[in-house]
Every structure is written in C-alpha cells, then in structure tokens.
Protein backbone atom coordinates (compact mmCIF):
# COMPACT_ATOMS: atom_id res chain seq x y z
CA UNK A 1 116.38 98.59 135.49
CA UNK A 2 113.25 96.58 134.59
CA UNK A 3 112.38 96.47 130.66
CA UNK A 4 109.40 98.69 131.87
CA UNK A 5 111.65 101.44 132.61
CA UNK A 6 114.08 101.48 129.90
CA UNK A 7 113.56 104.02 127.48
CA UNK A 8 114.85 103.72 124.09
CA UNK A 9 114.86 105.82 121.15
CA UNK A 10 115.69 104.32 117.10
CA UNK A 11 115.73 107.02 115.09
CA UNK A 12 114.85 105.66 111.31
CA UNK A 13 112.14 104.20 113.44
CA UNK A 14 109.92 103.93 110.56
CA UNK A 15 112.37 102.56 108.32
CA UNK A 16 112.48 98.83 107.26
CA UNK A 17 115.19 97.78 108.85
CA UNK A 18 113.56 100.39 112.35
CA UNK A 19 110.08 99.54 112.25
CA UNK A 20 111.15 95.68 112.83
CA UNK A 21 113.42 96.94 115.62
CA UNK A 22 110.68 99.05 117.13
CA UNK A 23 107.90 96.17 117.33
CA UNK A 24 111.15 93.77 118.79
CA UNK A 25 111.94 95.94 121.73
CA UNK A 26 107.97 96.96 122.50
CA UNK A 27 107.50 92.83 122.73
CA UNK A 28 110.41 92.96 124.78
CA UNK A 29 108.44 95.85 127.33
CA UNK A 30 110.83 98.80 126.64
CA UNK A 31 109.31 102.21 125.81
CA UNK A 32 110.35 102.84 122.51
CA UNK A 33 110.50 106.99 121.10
CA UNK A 34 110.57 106.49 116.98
CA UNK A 35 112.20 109.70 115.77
CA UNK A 36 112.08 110.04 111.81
CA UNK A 37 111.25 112.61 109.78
CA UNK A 38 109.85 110.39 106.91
CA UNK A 39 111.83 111.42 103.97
CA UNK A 40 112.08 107.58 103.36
CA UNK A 41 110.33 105.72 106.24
CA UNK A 42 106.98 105.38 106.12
CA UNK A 43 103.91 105.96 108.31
CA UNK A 44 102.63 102.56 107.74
CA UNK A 45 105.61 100.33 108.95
CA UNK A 46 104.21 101.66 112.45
CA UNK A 47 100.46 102.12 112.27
CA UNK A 48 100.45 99.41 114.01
CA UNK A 49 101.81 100.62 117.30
CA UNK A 50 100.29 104.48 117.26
CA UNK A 51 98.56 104.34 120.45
CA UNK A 52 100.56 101.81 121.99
CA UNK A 53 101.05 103.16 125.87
CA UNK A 54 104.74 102.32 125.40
CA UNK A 55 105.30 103.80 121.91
CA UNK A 56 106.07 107.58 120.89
CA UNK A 57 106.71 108.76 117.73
CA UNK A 58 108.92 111.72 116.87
CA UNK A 59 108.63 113.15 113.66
CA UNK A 60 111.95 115.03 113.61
CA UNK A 61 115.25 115.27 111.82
CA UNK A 62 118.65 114.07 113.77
CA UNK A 63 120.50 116.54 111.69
CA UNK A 64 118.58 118.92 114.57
CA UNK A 65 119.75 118.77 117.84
CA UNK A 66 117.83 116.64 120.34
CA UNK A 67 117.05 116.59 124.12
CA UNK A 68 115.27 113.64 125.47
CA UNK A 69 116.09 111.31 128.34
CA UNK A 70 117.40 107.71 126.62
CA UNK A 71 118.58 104.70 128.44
CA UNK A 72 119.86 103.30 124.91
CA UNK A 73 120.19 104.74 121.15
CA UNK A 74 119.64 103.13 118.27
CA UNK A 75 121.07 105.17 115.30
CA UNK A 76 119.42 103.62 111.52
CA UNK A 77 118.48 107.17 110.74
CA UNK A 78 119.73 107.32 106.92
CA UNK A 79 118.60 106.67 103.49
CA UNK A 80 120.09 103.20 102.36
CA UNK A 81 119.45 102.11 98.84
CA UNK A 82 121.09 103.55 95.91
CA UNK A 83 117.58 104.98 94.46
CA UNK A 84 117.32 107.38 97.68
CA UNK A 85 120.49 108.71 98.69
CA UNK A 86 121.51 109.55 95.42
CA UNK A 87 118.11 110.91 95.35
CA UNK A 88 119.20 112.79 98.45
CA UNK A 89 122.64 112.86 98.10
CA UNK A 90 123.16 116.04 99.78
CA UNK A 91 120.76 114.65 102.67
CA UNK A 92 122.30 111.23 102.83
CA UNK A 93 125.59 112.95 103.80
CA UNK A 94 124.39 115.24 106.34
CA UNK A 95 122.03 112.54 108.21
CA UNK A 96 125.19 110.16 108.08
CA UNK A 97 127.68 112.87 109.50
CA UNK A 98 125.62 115.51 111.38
CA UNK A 99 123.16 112.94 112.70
CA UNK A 100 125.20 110.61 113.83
CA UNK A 101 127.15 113.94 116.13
CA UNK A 102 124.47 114.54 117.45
CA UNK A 103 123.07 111.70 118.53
CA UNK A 104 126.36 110.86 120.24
CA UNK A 105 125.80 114.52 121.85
CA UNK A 106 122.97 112.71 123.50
CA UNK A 107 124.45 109.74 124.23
CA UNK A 108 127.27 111.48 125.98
CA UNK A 109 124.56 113.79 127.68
CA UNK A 110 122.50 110.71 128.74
CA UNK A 111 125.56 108.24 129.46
CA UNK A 112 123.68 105.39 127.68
CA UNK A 113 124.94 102.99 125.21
CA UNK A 114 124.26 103.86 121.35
CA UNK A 115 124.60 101.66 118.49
CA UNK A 116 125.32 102.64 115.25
CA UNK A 117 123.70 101.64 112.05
CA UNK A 118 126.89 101.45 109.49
CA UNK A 119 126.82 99.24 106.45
CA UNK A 120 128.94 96.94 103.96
CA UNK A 121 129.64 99.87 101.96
CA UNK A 122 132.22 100.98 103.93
CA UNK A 123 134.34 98.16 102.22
CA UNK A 124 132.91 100.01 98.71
CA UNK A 125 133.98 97.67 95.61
CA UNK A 126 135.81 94.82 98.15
CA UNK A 127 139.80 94.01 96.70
CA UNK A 128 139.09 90.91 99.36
CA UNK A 129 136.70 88.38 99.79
CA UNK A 130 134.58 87.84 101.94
CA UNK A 131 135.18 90.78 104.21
CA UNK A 132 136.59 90.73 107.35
CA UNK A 133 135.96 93.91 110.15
CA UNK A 134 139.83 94.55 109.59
CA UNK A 135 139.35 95.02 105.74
CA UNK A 136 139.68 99.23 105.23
CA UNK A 137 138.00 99.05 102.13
CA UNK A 138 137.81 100.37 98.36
CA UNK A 139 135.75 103.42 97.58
CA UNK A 140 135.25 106.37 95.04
CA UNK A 141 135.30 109.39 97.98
CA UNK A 142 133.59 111.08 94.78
CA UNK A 143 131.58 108.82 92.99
CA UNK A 144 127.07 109.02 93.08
CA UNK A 145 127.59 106.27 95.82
CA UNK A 146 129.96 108.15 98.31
CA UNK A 147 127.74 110.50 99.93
CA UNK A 148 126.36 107.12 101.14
CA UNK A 149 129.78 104.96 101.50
CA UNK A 150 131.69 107.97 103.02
CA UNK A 151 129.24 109.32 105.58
CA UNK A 152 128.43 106.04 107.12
CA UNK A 153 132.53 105.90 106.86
CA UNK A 154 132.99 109.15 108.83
CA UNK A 155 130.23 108.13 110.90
CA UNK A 156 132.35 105.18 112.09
CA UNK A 157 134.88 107.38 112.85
CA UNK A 158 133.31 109.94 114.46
CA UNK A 159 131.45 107.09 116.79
CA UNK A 160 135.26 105.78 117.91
CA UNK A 161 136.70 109.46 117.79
CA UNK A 162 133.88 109.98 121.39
CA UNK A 163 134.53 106.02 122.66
CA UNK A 164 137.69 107.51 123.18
CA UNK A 165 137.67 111.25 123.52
CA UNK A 166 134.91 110.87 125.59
CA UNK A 167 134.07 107.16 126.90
CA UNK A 168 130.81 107.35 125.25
CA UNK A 169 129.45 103.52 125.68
CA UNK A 170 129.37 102.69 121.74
CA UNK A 171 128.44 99.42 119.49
CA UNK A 172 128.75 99.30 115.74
CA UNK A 173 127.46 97.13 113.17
CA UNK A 174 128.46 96.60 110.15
CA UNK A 175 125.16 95.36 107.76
CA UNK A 176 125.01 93.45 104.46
CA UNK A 177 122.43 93.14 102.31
CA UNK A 178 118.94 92.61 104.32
CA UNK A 179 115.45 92.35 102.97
CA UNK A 180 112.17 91.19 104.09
CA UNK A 181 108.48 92.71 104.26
CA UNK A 182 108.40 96.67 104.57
CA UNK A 183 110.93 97.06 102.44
CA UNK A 184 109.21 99.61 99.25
CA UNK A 185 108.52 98.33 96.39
CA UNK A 186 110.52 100.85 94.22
CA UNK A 187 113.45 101.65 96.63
CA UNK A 188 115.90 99.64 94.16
CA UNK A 189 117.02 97.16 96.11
CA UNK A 190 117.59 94.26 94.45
CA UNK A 191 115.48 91.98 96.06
CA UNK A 192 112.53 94.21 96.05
CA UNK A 193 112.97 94.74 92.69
CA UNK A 194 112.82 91.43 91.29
CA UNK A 195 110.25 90.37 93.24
CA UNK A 196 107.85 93.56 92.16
CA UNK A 197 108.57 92.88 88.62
CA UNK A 198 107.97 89.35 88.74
CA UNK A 199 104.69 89.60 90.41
CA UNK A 200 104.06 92.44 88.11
CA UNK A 201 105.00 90.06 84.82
CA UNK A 202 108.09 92.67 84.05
CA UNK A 203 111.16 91.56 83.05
CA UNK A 204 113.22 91.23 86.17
CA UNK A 205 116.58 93.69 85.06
CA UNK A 206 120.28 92.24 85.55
CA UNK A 207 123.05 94.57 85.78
CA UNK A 208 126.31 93.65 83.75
CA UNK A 209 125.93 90.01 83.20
CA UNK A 210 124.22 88.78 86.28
CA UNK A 211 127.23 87.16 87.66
CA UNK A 212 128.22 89.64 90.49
CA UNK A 213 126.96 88.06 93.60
CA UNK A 214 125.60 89.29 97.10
CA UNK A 215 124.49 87.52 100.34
CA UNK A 216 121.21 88.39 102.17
CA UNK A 217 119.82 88.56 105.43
CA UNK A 218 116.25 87.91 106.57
CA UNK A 219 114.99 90.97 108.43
CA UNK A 220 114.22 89.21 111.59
CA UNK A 221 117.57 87.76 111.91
CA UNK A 222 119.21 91.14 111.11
CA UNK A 223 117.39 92.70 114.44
CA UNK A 224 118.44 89.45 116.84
CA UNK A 225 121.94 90.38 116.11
CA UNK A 226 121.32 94.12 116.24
CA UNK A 227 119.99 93.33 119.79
CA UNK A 228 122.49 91.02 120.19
CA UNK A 229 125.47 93.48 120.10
CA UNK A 230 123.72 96.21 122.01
CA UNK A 231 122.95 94.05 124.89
CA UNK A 232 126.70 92.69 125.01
CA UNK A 233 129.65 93.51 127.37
CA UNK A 234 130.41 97.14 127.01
CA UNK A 235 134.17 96.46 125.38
CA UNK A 236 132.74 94.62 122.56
CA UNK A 237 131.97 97.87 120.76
CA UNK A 238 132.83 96.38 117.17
CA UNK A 239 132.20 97.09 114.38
CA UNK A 240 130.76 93.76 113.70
CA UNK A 241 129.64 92.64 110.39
CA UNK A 242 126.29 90.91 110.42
CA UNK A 243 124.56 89.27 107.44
CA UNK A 244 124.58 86.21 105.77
CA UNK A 245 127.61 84.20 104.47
CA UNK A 246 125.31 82.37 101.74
CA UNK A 247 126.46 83.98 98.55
CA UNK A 248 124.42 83.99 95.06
CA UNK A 249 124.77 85.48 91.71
CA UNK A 250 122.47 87.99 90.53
CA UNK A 251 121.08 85.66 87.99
CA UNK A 252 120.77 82.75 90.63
CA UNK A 253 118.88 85.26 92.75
CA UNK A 254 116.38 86.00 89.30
CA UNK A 255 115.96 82.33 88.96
CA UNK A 256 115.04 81.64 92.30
CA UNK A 257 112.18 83.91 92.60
CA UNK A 258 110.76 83.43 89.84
CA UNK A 259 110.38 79.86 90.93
CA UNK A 260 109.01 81.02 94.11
CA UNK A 261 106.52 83.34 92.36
CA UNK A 262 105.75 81.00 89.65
CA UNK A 263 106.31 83.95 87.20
CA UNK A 264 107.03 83.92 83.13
CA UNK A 265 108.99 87.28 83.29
CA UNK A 266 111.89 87.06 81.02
CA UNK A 267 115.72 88.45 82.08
CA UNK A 268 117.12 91.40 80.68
CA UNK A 269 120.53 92.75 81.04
CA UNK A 270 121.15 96.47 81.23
CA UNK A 271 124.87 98.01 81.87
CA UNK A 272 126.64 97.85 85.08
CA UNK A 273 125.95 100.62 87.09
CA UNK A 274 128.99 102.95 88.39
CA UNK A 275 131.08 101.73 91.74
CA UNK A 276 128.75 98.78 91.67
CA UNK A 277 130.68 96.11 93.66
CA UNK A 278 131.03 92.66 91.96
CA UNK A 279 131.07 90.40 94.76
CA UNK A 280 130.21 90.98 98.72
CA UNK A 281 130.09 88.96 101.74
CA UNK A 282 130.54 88.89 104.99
CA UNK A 283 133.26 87.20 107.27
CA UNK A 284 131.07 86.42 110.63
CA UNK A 285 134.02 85.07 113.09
CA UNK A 286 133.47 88.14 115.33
CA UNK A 287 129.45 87.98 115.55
CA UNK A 288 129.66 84.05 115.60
CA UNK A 289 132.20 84.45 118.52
CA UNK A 290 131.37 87.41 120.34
CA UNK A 291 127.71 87.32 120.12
CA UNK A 292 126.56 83.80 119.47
CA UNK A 293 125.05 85.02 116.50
CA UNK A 294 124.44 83.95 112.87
CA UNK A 295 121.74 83.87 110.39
CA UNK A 296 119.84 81.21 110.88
CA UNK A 297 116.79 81.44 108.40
CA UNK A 298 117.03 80.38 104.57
CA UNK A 299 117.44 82.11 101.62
CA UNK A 300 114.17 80.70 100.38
CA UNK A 301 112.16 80.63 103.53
CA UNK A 302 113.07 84.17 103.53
CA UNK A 303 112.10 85.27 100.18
CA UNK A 304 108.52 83.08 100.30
CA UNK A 305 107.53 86.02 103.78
CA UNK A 306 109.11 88.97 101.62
CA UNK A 307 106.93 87.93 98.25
CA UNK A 308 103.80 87.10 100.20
CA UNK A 309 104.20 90.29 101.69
CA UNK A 310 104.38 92.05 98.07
CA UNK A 311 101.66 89.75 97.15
CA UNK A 312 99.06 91.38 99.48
CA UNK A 313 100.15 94.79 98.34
CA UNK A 314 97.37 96.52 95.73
CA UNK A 315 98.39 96.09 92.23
CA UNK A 316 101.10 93.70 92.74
CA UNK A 317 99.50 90.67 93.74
CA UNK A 318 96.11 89.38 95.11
CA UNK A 319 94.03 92.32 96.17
CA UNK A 320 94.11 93.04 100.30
CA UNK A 321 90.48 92.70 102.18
CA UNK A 322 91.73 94.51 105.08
CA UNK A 323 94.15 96.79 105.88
CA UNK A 324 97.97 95.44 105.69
CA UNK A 325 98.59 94.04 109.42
CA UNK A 326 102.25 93.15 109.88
CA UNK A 327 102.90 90.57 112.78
CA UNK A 328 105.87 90.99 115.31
CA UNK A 329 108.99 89.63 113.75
CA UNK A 330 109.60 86.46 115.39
CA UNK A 331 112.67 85.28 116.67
CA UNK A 332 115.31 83.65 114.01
C-alpha cells in the first residue's frame, strides 16, 4: 500500500494534540478523514487543510456509531484538560468509554491497526516516581477528575479486552503533559495559562506552593512518537508512555516564562486543587527501546514557538496582519 492509498481517520482531528497529527500524516501523502464534533476542537487548527484533495472532515460524535473504510485509526477523541471535562464530565466519560467501543467496532470491521490516545492520568496522584508502564496507579474512581482518569482507564481496558477477544491490531500510548501552539488560551493547562497571563500582565496563579512538578513535551515530538508506535511491529501494542523525562516545579516553570516573555507579572498562590498530583514523570525505557524514540527538543526552545504563537493571537500579544497560518510541525 502506497501512502497515496492509505486512508486514515483521527478522530479529535481538530484537537491540539489532532490537528498536528492531521497536517503530519497529509505531509506524509495519506488521506486523512478528521472526525470531531467540536465540543473542544476547533475549526481553526484545520482551516488550513479544508480543501486539501487528501483531507475530509467529519463533523460527528464517536459516541455514534461509524461506518467508513480505514486503513488505520487514530483515537484522541476526548476532552483533556481539567477546565473541559469537568466541564463535560458526563461527556468526558462517555467519549472515553463509548467512543473508544466503537471505534474498535470499526477497527475490528476494517481489520486495521488503531491507536489509542490514553494519558498519564491513568497513574492519578503517582505513589512512585517516575512512572513506569507497569505502575497500576492511584486514583479517586469518584473524585471531579475521574470521569477523565477512569474512562481513559476503562478505555485501556476495553482496547486489550478486543486485542485479545478479538485480535484487533491495537497500540496504546500513554501521554504526559504536552503543549505547544493550538493549544486555547483558557483550556487550563498549565502552560497555556501562564503564558496567557504573562503576556496579558496577570499574575501567573500557583497552586499549593508551586513545588509540585511536571515534565512537558513539545507538540511535534509528541506526534513522531505517536507515529512512531503506530507504524511499529504489530506485538508492540504497549501502552507506552511518551513525554519528557525533564522535570520542573511549578514555580521553576513561572520563572522561566516570564523570562522568555520578558513579563513583570507577579506570582500568586491559590489552594491546591482536589486529586491534583504532586509530582509526574515519565519512565521512557519502553519508547527509548522499542521505538527509538525520545524527546528531543528543549524545554525552552519549546516554550519560545508556544509563546510566539500566543503572541500573534488578538489581545494577547502583538496584533496579527493576516490571518493565523500555522506551518507543518516539523520533525523533532
């Protein structure tokens, strides 16, 4: 099969994390169907492409069932930061649970590979550090973060529950904290958030006493290893964790930005919120030795792309001249 003739569907296609999928596999020559039904991905992370003879977009819900030919499945459909599935808690559950069945549904129909989008919160509020694939985790089944932690859990098992019931061809990763341009400006995220405020000349808000710390992952080296581990031998189903093994404090993070931005905002601490885990990182043995992948760009050359991407956004930064073009990720 030529990359002409491989058709691939991401659903969450518009999402951050899809849209830089998407433009990967169109510069790669697949034909790429973007199913989403926008409840938090945005028409803009693909403006770029409508038209594009080998780009379709979908504007449809996974929780629906599907029928479409796919030589591979992506599956990011799901909201992902705190502010929007317990926004949509209700939502976030069903997309993780229902989606993710039926998507294997078609998958199984198809007998193509699919890849699922899971996350470090499966670990929840990690008793081990950093966190290894074998780690089972620590989470509140009934806290405002499970509907997120716990469906992408029973998604997991509900992906390894048809690998073996029914051979379905599966991969999934396991991601940490990513960020990069397209993320939105008030989704919560950390990084977002700090960087919004400090171009904005807020203070930039630190939960609990700043010291908790995270690792992040550019975007662009986020998708290499996402097409890393769909494109591997078909045993290596995972999950694999894939992030960055660079960890920083909260308040580290704060001080580094506002470097970068050259910003006066001051810090302010506000309480700790609920299930909020203290310290998270991956362990990358598996994606180091079954992929041949890490992260390879920096912290900082990361964050200067993410804040002159806020920076060209109306009323955060400099004022656009032209509409917001986004290039093709390039490779990490």
């Amino acid at each position: 099969m030529t990359d002409e003739d491989r058709r691939v569907l991401v659903t969450g296609g518009a999402g951050f994390i899809g849209s830089h999928l998407v433009d990967r596999l169109i510069a790669r020559g697949d034909h790429v169907i973007c199913l989403d039904n926008l409840l938090t991905g945005a028409m803009t992370n693909i403006a770029h492409l409508i038209g594009h003879p080998r780009f379709e977009f979908l504007h449809s819900d996974v929780c629906e069932p599907l029928n479409l030919e796919a030589d591979e499945i992506y599956n990011l459909a799901c909201p992902a930061s705190p502010v929007q599935y317990q926004r949509h808690p209700v939502e976030t559950t069903r997309t993780a649970v229902l989606g993710a069945m039926n998507m294997l549904e078609l998958a199984r129909r198809n007998r193509c590979p699919i890849l699922q989008a899971s996350t470090s919160e499966v670990y929840g509020d990690p008793l081990v550090h950093p966190q290894d694939e074998n780690y089972t985790g620590n989470v509140n089944c009934i806290g405002p973060r499970s509907c997120y932690d716990e469906g992408k859990r029973c998604a997991e098992t509900l992906f390894f529950d048809y690998h073996r019931q029914y051979r379905v061809d599966i991969r999934i990763a396991r991601i940490f904290n990513t960020y990069g341009p397209r993320m939105q400006s008030d989704d919560g995220r950390v990084v977002s958030n700090f960087i919004t405020r400090a171009l904005s000349g807020k203070p930039l808000q630190l939960h609990g006493d700043g010291n908790q710390t995270r690792s992040f992952c550019y975007i662009d080296d986020l998708v290499e290893g996402l097409l890393r581990l769909m494109s591997s031998p078909r045993e290596i189903i995972g999950p694999i964790n894939l992030g960055n093994a660079a960890e920083i404090s909260m308040q580290a993070l704060a001080s580094t930005i506002l470097a970068l931005t050259g910003s006066t905002s001051s810090l302010e601490f506000t309480p700790l919120p609920r299930d909020d885990p203290r310290r998270r990182m991956p362990h990358l043995g598996l994606a180091e030795e079954l992929l041949g992948w890490r992260a390879a760009i920096s912290l900082e050359r990361g964050l200067a792309r993410t804040i002159e991407y806020f920076s060209d956004q109306p009323r955060l930064g400099r004022p656009s001249t032209a509409p917001q073009q986004t290039d093709t990720p390039r490779l990490a």
